[in-house]
C-alpha atoms as a PDB file:
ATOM      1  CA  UNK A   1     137.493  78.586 130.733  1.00  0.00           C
ATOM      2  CA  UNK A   2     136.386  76.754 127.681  1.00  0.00           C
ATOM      3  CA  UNK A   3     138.588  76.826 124.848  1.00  0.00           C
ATOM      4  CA  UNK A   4     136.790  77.212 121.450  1.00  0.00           C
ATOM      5  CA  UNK A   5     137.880  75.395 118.044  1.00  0.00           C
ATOM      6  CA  UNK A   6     138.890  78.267 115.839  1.00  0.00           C
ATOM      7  CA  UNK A   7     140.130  77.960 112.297  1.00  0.00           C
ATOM      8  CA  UNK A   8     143.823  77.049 110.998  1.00  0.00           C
ATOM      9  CA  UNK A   9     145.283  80.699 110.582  1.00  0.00           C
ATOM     10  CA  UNK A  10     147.318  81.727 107.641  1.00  0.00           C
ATOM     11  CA  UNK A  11     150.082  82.499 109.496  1.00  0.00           C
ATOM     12  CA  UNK A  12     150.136  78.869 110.743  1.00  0.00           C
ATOM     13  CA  UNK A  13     149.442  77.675 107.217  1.00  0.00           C
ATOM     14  CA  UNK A  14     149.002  79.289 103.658  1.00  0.00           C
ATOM     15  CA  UNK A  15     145.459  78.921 103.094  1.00  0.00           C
ATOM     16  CA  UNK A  16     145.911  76.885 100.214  1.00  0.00           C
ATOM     17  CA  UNK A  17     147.111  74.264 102.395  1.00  0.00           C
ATOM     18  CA  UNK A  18     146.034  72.415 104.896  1.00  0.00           C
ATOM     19  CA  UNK A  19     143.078  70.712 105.760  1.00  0.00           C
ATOM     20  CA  UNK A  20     140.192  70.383 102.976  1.00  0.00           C
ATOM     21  CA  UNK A  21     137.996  71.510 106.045  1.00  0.00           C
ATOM     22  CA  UNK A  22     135.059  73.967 106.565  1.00  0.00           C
ATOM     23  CA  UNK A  23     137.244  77.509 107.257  1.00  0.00           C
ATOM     24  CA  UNK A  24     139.727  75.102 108.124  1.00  0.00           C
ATOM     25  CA  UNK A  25     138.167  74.496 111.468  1.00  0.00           C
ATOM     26  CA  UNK A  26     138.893  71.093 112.946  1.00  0.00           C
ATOM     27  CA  UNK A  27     137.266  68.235 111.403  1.00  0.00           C
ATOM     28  CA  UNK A  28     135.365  65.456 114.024  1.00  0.00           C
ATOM     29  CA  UNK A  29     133.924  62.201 113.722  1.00  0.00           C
ATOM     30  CA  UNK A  30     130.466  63.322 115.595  1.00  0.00           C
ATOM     31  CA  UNK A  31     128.797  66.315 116.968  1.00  0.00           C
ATOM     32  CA  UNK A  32     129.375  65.197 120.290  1.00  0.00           C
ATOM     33  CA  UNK A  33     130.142  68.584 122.680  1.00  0.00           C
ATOM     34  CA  UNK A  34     129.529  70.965 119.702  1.00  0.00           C
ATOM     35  CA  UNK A  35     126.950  73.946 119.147  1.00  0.00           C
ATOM     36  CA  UNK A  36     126.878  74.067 115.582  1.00  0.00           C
ATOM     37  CA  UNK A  37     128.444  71.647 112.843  1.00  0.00           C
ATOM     38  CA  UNK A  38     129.042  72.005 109.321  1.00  0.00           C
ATOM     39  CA  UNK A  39     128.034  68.371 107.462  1.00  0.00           C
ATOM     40  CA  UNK A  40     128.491  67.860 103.872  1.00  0.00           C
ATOM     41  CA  UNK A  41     125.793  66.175 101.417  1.00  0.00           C
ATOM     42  CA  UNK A  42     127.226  65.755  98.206  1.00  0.00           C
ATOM     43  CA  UNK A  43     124.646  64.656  96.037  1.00  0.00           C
ATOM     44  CA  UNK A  44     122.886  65.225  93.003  1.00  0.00           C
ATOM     45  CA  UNK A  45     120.984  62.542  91.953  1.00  0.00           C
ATOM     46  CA  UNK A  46     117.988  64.285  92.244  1.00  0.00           C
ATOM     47  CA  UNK A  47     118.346  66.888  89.982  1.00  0.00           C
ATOM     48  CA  UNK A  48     117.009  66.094  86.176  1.00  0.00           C
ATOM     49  CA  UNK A  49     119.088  68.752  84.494  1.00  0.00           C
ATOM     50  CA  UNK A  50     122.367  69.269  86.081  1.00  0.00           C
ATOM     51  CA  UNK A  51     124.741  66.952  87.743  1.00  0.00           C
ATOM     52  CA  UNK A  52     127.721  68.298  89.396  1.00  0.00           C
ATOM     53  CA  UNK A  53     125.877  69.935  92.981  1.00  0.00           C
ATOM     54  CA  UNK A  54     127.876  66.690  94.386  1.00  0.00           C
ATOM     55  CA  UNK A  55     130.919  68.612  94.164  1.00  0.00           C
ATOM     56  CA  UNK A  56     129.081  71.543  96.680  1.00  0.00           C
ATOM     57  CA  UNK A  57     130.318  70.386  99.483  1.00  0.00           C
ATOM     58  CA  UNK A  58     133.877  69.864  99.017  1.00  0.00           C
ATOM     59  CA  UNK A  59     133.963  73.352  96.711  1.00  0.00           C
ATOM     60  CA  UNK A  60     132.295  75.285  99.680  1.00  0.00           C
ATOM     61  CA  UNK A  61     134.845  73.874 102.205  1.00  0.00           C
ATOM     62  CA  UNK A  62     137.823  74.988  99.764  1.00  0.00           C
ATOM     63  CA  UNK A  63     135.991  78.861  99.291  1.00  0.00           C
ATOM     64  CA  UNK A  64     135.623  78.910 103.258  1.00  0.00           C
ATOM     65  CA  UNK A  65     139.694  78.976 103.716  1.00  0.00           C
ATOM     66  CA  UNK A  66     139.413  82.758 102.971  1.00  0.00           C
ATOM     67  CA  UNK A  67     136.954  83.266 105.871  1.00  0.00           C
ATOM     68  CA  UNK A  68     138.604  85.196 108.998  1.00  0.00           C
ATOM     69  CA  UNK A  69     136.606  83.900 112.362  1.00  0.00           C
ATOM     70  CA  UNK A  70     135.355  87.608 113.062  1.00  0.00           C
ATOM     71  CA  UNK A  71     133.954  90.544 111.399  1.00  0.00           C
ATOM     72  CA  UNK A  72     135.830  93.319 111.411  1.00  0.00           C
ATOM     73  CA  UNK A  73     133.202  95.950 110.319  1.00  0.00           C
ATOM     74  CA  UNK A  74     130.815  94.656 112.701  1.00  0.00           C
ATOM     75  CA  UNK A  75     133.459  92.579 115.428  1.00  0.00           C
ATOM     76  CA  UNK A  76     131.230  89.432 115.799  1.00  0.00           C
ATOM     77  CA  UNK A  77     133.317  86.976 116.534  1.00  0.00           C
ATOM     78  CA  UNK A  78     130.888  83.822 116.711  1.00  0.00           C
ATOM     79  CA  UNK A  79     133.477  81.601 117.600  1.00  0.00           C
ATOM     80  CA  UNK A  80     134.719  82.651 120.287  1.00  0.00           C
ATOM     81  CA  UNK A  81     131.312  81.823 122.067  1.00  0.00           C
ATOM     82  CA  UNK A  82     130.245  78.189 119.907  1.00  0.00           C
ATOM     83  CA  UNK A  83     132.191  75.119 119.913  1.00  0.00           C
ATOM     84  CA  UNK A  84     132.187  74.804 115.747  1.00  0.00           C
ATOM     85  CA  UNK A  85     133.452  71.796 113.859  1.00  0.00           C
ATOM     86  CA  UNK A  86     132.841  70.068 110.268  1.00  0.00           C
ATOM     87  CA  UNK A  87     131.749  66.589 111.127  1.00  0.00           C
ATOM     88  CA  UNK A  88     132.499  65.691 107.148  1.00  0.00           C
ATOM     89  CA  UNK A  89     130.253  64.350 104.733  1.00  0.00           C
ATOM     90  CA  UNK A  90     126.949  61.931 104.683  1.00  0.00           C
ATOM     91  CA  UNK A  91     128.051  58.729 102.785  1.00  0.00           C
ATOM     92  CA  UNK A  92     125.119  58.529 100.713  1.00  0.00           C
ATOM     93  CA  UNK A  93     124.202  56.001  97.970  1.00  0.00           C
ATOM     94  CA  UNK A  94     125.395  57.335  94.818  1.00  0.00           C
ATOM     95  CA  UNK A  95     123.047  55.140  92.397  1.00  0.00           C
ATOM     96  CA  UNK A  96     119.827  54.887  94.389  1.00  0.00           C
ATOM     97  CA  UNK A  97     118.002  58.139  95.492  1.00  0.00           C
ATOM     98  CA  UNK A  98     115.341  56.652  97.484  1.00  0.00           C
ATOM     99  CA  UNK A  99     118.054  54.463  99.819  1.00  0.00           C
ATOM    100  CA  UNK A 100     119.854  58.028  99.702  1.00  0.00           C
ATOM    101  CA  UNK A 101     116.824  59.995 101.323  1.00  0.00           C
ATOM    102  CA  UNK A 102     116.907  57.161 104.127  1.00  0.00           C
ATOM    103  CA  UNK A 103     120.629  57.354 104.747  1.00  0.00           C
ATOM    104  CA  UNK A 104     120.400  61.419 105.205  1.00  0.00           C
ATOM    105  CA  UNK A 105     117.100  61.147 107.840  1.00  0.00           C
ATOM    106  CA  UNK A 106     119.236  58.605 109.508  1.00  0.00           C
ATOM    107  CA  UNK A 107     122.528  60.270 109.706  1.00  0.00           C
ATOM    108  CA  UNK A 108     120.523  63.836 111.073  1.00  0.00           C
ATOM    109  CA  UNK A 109     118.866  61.661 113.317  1.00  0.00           C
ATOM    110  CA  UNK A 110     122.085  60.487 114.769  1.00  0.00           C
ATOM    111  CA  UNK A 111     123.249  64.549 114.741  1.00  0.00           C
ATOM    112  CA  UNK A 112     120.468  66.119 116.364  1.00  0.00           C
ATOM    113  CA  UNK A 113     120.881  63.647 119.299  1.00  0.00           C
ATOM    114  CA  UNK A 114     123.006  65.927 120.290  1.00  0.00           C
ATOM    115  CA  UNK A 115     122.046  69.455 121.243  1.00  0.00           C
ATOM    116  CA  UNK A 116     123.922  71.464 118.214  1.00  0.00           C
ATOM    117  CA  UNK A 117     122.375  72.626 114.891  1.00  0.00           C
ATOM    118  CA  UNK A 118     123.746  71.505 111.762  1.00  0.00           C
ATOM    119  CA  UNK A 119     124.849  73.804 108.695  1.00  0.00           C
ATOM    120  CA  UNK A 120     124.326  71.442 105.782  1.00  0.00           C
ATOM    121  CA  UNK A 121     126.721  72.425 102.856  1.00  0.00           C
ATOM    122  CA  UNK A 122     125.016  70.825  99.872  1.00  0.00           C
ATOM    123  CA  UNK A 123     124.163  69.183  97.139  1.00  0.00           C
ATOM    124  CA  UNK A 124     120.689  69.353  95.063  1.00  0.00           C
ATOM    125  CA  UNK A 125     117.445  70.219  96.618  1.00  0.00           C
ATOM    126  CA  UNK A 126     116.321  66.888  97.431  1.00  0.00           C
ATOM    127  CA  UNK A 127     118.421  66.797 100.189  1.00  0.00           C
ATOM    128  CA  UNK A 128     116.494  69.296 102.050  1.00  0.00           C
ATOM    129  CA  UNK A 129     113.455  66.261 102.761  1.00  0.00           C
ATOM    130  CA  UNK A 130     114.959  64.163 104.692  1.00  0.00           C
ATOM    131  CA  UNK A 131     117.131  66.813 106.657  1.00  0.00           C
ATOM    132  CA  UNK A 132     112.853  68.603 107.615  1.00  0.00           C
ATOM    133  CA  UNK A 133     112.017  64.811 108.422  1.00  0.00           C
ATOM    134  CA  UNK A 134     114.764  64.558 110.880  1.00  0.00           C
ATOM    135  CA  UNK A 135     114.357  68.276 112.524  1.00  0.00           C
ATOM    136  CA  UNK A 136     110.449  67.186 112.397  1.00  0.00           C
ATOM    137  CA  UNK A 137     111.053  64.281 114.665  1.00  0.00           C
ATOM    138  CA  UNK A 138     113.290  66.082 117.041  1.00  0.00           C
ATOM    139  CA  UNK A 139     111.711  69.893 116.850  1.00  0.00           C
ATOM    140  CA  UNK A 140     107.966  69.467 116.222  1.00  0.00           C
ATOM    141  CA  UNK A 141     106.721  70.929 112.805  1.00  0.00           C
ATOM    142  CA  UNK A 142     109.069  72.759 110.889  1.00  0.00           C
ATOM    143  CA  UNK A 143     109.160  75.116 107.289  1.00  0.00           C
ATOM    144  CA  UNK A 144     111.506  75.847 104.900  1.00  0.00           C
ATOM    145  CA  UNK A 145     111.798  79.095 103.121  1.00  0.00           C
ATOM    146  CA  UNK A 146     113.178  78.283  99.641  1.00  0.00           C
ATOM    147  CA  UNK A 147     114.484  80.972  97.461  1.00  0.00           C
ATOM    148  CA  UNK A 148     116.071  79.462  93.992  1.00  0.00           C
ATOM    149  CA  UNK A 149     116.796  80.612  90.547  1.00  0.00           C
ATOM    150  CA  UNK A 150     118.052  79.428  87.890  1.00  0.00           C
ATOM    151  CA  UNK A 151     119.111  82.074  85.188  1.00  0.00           C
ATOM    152  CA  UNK A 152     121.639  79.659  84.099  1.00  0.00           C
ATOM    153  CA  UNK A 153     119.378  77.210  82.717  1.00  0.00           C
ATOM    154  CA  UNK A 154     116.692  79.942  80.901  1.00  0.00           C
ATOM    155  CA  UNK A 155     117.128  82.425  78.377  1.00  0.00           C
ATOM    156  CA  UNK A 156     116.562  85.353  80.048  1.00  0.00           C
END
Protein backbone atom coordinates (compact mmCIF):
# COMPACT_ATOMS: atom_id res chain seq x y z
CA UNK A 1 0.00 0.00 0.00
CA UNK A 2 1.48 3.29 -0.92
CA UNK A 3 1.87 5.70 1.71
CA UNK A 4 1.03 9.33 0.68
CA UNK A 5 2.99 12.60 1.93
CA UNK A 6 0.39 14.43 3.93
CA UNK A 7 0.91 17.72 5.68
CA UNK A 8 2.62 18.42 9.25
CA UNK A 9 -0.61 18.38 11.53
CA UNK A 10 -1.19 20.87 14.24
CA UNK A 11 -1.29 18.53 16.73
CA UNK A 12 2.28 17.50 15.75
CA UNK A 13 3.23 21.15 15.45
CA UNK A 14 1.50 24.64 16.02
CA UNK A 15 1.04 25.82 12.65
CA UNK A 16 3.08 28.69 13.14
CA UNK A 17 5.94 26.48 13.32
CA UNK A 18 7.53 24.31 11.44
CA UNK A 19 8.53 24.06 8.07
CA UNK A 20 8.15 27.31 5.73
CA UNK A 21 6.60 24.60 3.32
CA UNK A 22 3.55 24.45 0.96
CA UNK A 23 0.61 23.20 3.72
CA UNK A 24 3.53 22.06 5.41
CA UNK A 25 3.82 19.07 3.18
CA UNK A 26 7.32 17.68 2.86
CA UNK A 27 9.71 19.64 0.94
CA UNK A 28 12.02 17.54 -1.96
CA UNK A 29 14.86 18.27 -4.01
CA UNK A 30 13.01 16.95 -7.41
CA UNK A 31 9.74 15.71 -8.60
CA UNK A 32 11.01 12.41 -8.88
CA UNK A 33 7.93 9.74 -7.82
CA UNK A 34 5.42 12.64 -7.35
CA UNK A 35 1.92 13.45 -9.07
CA UNK A 36 1.73 16.97 -8.47
CA UNK A 37 4.40 19.53 -7.02
CA UNK A 38 4.13 22.88 -5.74
CA UNK A 39 7.41 25.08 -7.17
CA UNK A 40 7.95 28.56 -6.21
CA UNK A 41 8.94 31.53 -8.73
CA UNK A 42 9.62 34.47 -6.88
CA UNK A 43 10.07 37.11 -9.20
CA UNK A 44 9.06 40.36 -10.22
CA UNK A 45 11.22 41.87 -12.45
CA UNK A 46 8.85 41.99 -14.99
CA UNK A 47 6.36 44.01 -13.67
CA UNK A 48 6.77 48.03 -14.45
CA UNK A 49 4.62 49.18 -11.56
CA UNK A 50 4.89 47.03 -8.59
CA UNK A 51 7.72 45.12 -7.12
CA UNK A 52 7.11 42.91 -4.26
CA UNK A 53 5.16 39.61 -6.31
CA UNK A 54 8.80 38.07 -5.36
CA UNK A 55 7.62 37.66 -1.98
CA UNK A 56 4.38 35.33 -3.54
CA UNK A 57 5.84 32.43 -3.11
CA UNK A 58 7.15 32.31 0.27
CA UNK A 59 3.74 34.37 1.53
CA UNK A 60 1.52 31.62 -0.17
CA UNK A 61 3.52 28.78 1.51
CA UNK A 62 3.07 30.61 5.05
CA UNK A 63 -1.12 31.17 4.24
CA UNK A 64 -1.19 27.33 3.19
CA UNK A 65 -0.32 26.18 7.02
CA UNK A 66 -4.08 26.75 7.72
CA UNK A 67 -5.08 24.29 4.96
CA UNK A 68 -6.54 20.82 6.41
CA UNK A 69 -5.67 17.93 3.61
CA UNK A 70 -9.56 17.24 3.11
CA UNK A 71 -12.76 18.95 2.71
CA UNK A 72 -15.04 18.46 5.12
CA UNK A 73 -18.22 19.84 3.38
CA UNK A 74 -17.46 17.97 0.38
CA UNK A 75 -14.79 14.96 1.97
CA UNK A 76 -12.23 15.15 -0.93
CA UNK A 77 -9.35 14.21 0.39
CA UNK A 78 -6.83 14.62 -2.67
CA UNK A 79 -4.06 13.43 -0.84
CA UNK A 80 -4.76 10.52 0.11
CA UNK A 81 -4.70 9.40 -3.66
CA UNK A 82 -1.44 11.91 -5.10
CA UNK A 83 1.99 11.74 -3.92
CA UNK A 84 2.23 15.86 -3.25
CA UNK A 85 5.41 17.67 -2.36
CA UNK A 86 6.90 21.41 -2.69
CA UNK A 87 10.05 20.94 -4.66
CA UNK A 88 11.03 24.78 -3.43
CA UNK A 89 11.78 27.61 -5.45
CA UNK A 90 13.39 28.36 -9.14
CA UNK A 91 16.72 30.22 -8.46
CA UNK A 92 16.22 32.77 -10.94
CA UNK A 93 18.42 35.77 -11.89
CA UNK A 94 17.34 38.59 -9.89
CA UNK A 95 18.91 41.50 -12.20
CA UNK A 96 18.45 40.10 -15.69
CA UNK A 97 14.89 39.14 -16.92
CA UNK A 98 15.76 37.72 -20.16
CA UNK A 99 18.55 35.08 -18.46
CA UNK A 100 15.49 34.69 -15.92
CA UNK A 101 12.91 33.50 -18.68
CA UNK A 102 15.73 30.89 -19.73
CA UNK A 103 16.40 29.63 -16.23
CA UNK A 104 12.40 28.99 -15.63
CA UNK A 105 11.95 26.98 -19.32
CA UNK A 106 14.94 25.12 -18.14
CA UNK A 107 14.08 24.27 -14.65
CA UNK A 108 10.17 23.06 -16.02
CA UNK A 109 11.95 21.26 -18.50
CA UNK A 110 13.85 19.35 -15.93
CA UNK A 111 10.16 18.95 -13.91
CA UNK A 112 8.02 17.74 -16.52
CA UNK A 113 10.57 14.92 -17.19
CA UNK A 114 8.85 13.45 -14.83
CA UNK A 115 5.21 12.48 -15.14
CA UNK A 116 3.64 15.03 -12.35
CA UNK A 117 2.10 18.50 -12.98
CA UNK A 118 3.45 21.40 -11.36
CA UNK A 119 1.41 24.10 -9.24
CA UNK A 120 3.55 27.19 -9.75
CA UNK A 121 3.09 29.61 -6.71
CA UNK A 122 4.21 32.92 -8.17
CA UNK A 123 5.57 35.85 -8.86
CA UNK A 124 4.58 38.47 -11.78
CA UNK A 125 3.02 37.45 -14.98
CA UNK A 126 6.02 37.03 -16.94
CA UNK A 127 6.63 33.96 -15.44
CA UNK A 128 3.79 32.32 -17.07
CA UNK A 129 6.06 32.31 -20.78
CA UNK A 130 8.48 30.27 -20.15
CA UNK A 131 6.43 27.82 -17.83
CA UNK A 132 3.72 27.50 -21.70
CA UNK A 133 7.24 27.06 -23.49
CA UNK A 134 8.15 24.19 -21.35
CA UNK A 135 4.47 22.43 -21.21
CA UNK A 136 4.63 23.29 -25.18
CA UNK A 137 7.64 21.12 -25.65
CA UNK A 138 6.43 18.30 -23.53
CA UNK A 139 2.36 18.54 -24.16
CA UNK A 140 1.91 19.82 -27.73
CA UNK A 141 0.15 23.31 -27.99
CA UNK A 142 -1.13 24.69 -25.00
CA UNK A 143 -3.46 28.08 -23.74
CA UNK A 144 -3.68 29.99 -20.91
CA UNK A 145 -6.80 31.51 -19.59
CA UNK A 146 -5.75 34.75 -17.82
CA UNK A 147 -8.11 36.52 -15.59
CA UNK A 148 -6.34 39.74 -13.78
CA UNK A 149 -7.35 42.94 -12.22
CA UNK A 150 -5.95 45.41 -10.80
CA UNK A 151 -8.33 47.74 -8.72
CA UNK A 152 -5.42 48.52 -6.63
CA UNK A 153 -3.57 50.40 -9.10
CA UNK A 154 -6.87 52.49 -10.74
CA UNK A 155 -9.23 54.76 -9.32
CA UNK A 156 -12.19 53.05 -9.51
Amino acid sequence: MTKFNQPLGGNEMARFAGPGSMMRLPQVAYATGLDVCFVGVPMDIGTSNRSGTRFGPKQIRQESAMIRPYNMATRAAPLDSLQVADIGDVAINTFDLKKSVAIIEDAYDAILRHSVIPRTLGGDHTLTLPILRAMKKKHGPVALIHIDAHADINEH
